[in-house]
N, C-alpha and C. Protein backbone atom coordinates (compact mmCIF):
# COMPACT_ATOMS: atom_id res chain seq x y z
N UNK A 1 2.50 2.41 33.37
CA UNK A 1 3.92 2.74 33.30
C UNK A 1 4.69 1.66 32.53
N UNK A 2 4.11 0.13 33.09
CA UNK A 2 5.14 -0.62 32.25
C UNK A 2 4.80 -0.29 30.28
N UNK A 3 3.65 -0.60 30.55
CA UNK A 3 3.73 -0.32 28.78
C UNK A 3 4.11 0.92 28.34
N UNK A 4 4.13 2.10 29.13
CA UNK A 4 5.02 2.94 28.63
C UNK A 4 6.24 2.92 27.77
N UNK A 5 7.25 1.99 29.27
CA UNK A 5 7.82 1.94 28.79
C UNK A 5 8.73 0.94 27.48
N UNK A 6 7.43 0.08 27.30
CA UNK A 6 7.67 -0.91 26.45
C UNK A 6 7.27 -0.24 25.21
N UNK A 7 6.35 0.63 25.06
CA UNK A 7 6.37 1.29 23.96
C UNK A 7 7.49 2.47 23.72
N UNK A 8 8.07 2.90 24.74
CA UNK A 8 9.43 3.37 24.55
C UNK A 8 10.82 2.80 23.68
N UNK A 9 11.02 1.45 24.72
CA UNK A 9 11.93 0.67 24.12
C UNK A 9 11.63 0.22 22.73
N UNK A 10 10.52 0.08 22.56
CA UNK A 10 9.89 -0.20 20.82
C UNK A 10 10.38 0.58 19.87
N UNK A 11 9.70 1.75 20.20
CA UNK A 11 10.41 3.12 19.42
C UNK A 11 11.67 3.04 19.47
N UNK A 12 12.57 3.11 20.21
CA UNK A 12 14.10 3.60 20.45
C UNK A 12 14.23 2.01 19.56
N UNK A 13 13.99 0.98 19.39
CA UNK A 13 14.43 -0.54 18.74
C UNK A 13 14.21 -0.31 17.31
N UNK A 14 12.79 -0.09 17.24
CA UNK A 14 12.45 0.20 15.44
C UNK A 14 13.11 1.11 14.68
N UNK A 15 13.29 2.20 15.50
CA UNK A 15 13.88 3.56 14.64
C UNK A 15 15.82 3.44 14.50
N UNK A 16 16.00 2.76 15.63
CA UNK A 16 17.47 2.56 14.98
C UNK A 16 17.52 1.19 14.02
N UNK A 17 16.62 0.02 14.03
CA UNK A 17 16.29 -0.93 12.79
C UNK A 17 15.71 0.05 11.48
N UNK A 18 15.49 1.33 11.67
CA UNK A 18 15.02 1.64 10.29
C UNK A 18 16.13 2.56 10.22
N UNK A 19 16.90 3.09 11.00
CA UNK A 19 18.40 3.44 10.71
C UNK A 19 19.41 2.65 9.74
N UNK A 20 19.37 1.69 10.13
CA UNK A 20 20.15 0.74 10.05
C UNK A 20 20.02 0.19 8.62
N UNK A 21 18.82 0.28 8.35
CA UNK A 21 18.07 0.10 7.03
C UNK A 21 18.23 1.27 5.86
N UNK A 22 17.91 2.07 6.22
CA UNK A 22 18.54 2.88 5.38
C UNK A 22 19.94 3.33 5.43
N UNK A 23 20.88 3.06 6.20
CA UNK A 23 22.18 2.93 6.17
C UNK A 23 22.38 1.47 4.88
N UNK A 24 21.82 0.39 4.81
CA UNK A 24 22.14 -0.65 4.45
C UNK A 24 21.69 -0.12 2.50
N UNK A 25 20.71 0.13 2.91
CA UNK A 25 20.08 1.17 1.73
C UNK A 25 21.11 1.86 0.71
N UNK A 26 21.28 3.10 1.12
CA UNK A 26 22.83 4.08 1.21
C UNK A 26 23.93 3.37 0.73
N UNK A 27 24.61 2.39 1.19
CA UNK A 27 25.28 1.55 0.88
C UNK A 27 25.37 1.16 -0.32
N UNK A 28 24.00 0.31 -0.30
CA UNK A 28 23.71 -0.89 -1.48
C UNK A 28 23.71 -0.15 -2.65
N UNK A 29 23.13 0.67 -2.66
CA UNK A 29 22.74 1.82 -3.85
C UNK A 29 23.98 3.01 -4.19
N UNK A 30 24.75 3.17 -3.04
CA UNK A 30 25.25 4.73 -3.67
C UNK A 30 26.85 4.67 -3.10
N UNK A 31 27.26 3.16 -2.56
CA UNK A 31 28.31 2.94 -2.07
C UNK A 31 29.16 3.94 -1.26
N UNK A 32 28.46 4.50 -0.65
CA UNK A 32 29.04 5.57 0.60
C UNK A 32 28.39 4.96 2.27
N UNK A 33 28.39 4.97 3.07
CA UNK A 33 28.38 4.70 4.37
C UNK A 33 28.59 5.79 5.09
N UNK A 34 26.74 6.59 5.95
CA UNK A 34 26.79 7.44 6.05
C UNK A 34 27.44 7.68 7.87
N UNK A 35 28.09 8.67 7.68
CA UNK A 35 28.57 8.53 9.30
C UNK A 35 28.50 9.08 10.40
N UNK A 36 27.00 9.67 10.21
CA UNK A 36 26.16 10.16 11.71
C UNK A 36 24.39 10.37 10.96
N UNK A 37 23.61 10.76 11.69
CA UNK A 37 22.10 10.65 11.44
C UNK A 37 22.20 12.04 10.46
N UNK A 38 22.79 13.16 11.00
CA UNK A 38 23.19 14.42 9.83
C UNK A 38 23.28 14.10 8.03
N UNK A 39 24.22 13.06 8.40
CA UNK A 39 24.55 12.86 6.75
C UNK A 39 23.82 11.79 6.10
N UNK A 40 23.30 11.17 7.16
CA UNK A 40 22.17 10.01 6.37
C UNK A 40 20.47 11.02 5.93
N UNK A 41 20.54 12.17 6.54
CA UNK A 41 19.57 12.64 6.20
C UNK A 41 19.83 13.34 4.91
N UNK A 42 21.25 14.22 5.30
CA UNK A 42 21.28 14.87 3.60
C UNK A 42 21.30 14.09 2.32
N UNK A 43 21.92 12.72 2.46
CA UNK A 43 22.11 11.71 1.93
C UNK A 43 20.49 11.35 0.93
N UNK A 44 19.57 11.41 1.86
CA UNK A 44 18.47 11.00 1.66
C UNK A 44 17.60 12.03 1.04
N UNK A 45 17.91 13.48 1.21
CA UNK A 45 16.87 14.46 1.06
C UNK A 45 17.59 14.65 -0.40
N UNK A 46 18.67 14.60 -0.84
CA UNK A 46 19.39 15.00 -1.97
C UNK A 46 18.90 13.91 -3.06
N UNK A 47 18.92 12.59 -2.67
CA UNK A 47 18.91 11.51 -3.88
C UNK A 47 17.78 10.42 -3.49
N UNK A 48 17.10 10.90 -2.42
CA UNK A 48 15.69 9.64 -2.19
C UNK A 48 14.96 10.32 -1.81
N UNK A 49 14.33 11.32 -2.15
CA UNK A 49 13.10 12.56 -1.56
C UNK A 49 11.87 11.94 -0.78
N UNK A 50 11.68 10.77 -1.23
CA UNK A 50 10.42 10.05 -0.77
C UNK A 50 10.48 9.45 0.83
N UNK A 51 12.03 8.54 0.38
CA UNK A 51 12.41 7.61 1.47
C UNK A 51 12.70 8.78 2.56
N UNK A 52 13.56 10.07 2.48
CA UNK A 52 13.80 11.29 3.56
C UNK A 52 12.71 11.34 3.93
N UNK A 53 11.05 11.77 2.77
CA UNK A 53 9.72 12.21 3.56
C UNK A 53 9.75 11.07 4.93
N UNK A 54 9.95 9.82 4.41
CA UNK A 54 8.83 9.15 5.67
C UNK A 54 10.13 9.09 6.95
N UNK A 55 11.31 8.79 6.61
CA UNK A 55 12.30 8.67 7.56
C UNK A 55 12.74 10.02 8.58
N UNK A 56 12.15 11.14 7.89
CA UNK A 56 11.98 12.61 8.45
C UNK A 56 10.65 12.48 9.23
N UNK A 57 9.76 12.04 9.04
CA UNK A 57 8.24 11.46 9.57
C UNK A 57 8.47 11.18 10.84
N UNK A 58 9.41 10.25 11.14
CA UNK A 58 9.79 9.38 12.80
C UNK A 58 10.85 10.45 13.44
N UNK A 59 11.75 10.64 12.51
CA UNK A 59 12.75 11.37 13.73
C UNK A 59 12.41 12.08 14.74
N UNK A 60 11.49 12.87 14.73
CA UNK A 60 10.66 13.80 15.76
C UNK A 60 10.32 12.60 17.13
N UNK A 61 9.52 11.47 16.68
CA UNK A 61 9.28 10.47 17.67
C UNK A 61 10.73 10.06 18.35
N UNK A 62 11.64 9.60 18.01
CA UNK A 62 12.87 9.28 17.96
C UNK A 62 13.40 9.83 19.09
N UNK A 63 13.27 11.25 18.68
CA UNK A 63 14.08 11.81 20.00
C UNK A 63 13.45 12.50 20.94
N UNK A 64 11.80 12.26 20.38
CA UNK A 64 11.18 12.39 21.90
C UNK A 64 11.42 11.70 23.07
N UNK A 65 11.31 10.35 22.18
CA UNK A 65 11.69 9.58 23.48
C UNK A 65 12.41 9.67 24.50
N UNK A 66 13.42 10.10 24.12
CA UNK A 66 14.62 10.49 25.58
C UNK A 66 13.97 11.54 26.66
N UNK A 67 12.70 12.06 26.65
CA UNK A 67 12.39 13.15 27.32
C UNK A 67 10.58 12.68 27.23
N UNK A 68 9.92 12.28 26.86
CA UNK A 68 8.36 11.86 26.63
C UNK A 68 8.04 10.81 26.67
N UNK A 69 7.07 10.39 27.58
CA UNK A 69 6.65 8.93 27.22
C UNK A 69 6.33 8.74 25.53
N UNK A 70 6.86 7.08 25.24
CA UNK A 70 6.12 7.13 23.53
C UNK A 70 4.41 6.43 23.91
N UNK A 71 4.17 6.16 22.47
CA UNK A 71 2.54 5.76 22.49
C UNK A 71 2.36 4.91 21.28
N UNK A 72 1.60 4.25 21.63
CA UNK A 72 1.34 2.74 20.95
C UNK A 72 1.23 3.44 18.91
N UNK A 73 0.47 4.43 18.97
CA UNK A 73 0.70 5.08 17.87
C UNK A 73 2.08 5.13 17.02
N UNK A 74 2.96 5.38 17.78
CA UNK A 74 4.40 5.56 17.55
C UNK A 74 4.96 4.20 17.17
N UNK A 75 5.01 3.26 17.47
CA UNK A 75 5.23 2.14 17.63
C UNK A 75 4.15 1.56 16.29
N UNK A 76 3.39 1.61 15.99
CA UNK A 76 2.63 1.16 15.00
C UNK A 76 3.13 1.75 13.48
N UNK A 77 3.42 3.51 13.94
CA UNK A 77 3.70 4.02 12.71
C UNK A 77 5.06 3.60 12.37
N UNK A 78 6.37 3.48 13.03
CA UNK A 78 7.27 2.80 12.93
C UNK A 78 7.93 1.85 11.94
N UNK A 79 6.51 0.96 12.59
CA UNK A 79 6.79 -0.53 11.86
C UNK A 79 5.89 -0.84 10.29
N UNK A 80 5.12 -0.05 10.19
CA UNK A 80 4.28 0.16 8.86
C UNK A 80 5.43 1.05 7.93
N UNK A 81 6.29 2.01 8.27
CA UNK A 81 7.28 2.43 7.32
C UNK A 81 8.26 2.01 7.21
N UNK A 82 8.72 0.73 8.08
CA UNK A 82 9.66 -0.18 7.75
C UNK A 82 9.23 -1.23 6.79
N UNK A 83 8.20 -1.30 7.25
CA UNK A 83 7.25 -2.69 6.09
C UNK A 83 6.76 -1.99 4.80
N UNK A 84 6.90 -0.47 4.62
CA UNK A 84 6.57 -0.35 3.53
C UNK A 84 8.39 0.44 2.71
N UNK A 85 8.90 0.39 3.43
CA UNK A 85 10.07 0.70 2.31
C UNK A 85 10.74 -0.76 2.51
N UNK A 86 10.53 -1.62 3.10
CA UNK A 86 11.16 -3.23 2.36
C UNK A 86 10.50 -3.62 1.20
N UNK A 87 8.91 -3.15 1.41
CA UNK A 87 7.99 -3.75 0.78
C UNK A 87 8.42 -3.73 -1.19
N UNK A 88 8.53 -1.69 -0.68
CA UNK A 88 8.26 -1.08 -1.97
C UNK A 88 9.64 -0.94 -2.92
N UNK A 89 10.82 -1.12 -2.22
CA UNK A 89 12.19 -0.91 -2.73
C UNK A 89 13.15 -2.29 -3.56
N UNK A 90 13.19 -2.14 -4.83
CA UNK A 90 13.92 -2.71 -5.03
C UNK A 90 15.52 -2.93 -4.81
N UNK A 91 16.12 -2.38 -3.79
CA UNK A 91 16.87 -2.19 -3.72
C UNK A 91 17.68 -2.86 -2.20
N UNK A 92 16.48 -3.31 -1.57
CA UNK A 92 16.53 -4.17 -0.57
C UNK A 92 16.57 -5.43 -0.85
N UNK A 93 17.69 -6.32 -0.13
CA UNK A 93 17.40 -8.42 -0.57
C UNK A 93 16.37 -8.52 -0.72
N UNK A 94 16.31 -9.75 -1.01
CA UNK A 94 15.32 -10.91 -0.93
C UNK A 94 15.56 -11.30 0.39
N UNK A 95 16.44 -11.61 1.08
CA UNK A 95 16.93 -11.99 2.43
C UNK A 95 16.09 -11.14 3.17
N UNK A 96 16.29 -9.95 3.26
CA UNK A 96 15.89 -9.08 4.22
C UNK A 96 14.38 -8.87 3.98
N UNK A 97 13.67 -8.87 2.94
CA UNK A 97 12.15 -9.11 2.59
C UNK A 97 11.22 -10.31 3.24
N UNK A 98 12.11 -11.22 2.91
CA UNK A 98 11.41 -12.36 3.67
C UNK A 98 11.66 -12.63 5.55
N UNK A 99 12.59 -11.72 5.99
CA UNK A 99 13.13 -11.67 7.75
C UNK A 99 11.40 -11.15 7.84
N UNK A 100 11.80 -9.83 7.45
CA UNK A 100 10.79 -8.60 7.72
C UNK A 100 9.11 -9.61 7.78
N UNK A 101 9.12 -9.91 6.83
CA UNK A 101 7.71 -10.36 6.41
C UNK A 101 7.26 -11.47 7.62
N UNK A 102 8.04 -12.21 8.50
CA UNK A 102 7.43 -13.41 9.19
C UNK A 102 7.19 -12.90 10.60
């Protein structure tokens, strides 16, 4: 149960850090600031098709959580698509590349 729910709180932590990220994203790039999960998705499916695939990928996990235990799976996949759109985007700092990375 406890790691349940530590892999819960994981999920519900990463997925609003990869919110947050592509909000910062959105921003940096297209100077709008999106203002609910609705419009950060259209946002994304209209002008970043790739970044929507993987960020459409988690949402399902996302809001299982409020109703399903999560699973270490979830929590792994998470943090590999945060590390790979810092990785792969130029459009993210240098600041925020090197947080991510340590």
């Amino acid at each position: 149960l406890f790691k349940q729910s530590r892999n819960k709180a994981a999920t519900i932590l990463l997925s609003k850090a990869l919110f947050a990220l592509m909000d910062y994203f959105i921003v940096k790039k297209y100077n709008v600031l999106p203002v609910n999960h609705g419009d950060r998705f259209r946002i994304l499916q209209k002008k970043e098709h790739e970044l929507y695939t993987l960020v459409d990928r988690v949402w399902r996990q996302y809001t299982d959580t409020y109703t399903k235990p999560s699973t270490n799976e979830s929590v792994v996949l998470l943090k590999n698509i945060i590390l790979k759109i810092v990785r792969e985007n130029e459009t993210i700092s240098q600041k925020i590349k090197e947080i991510i990375e340590k």
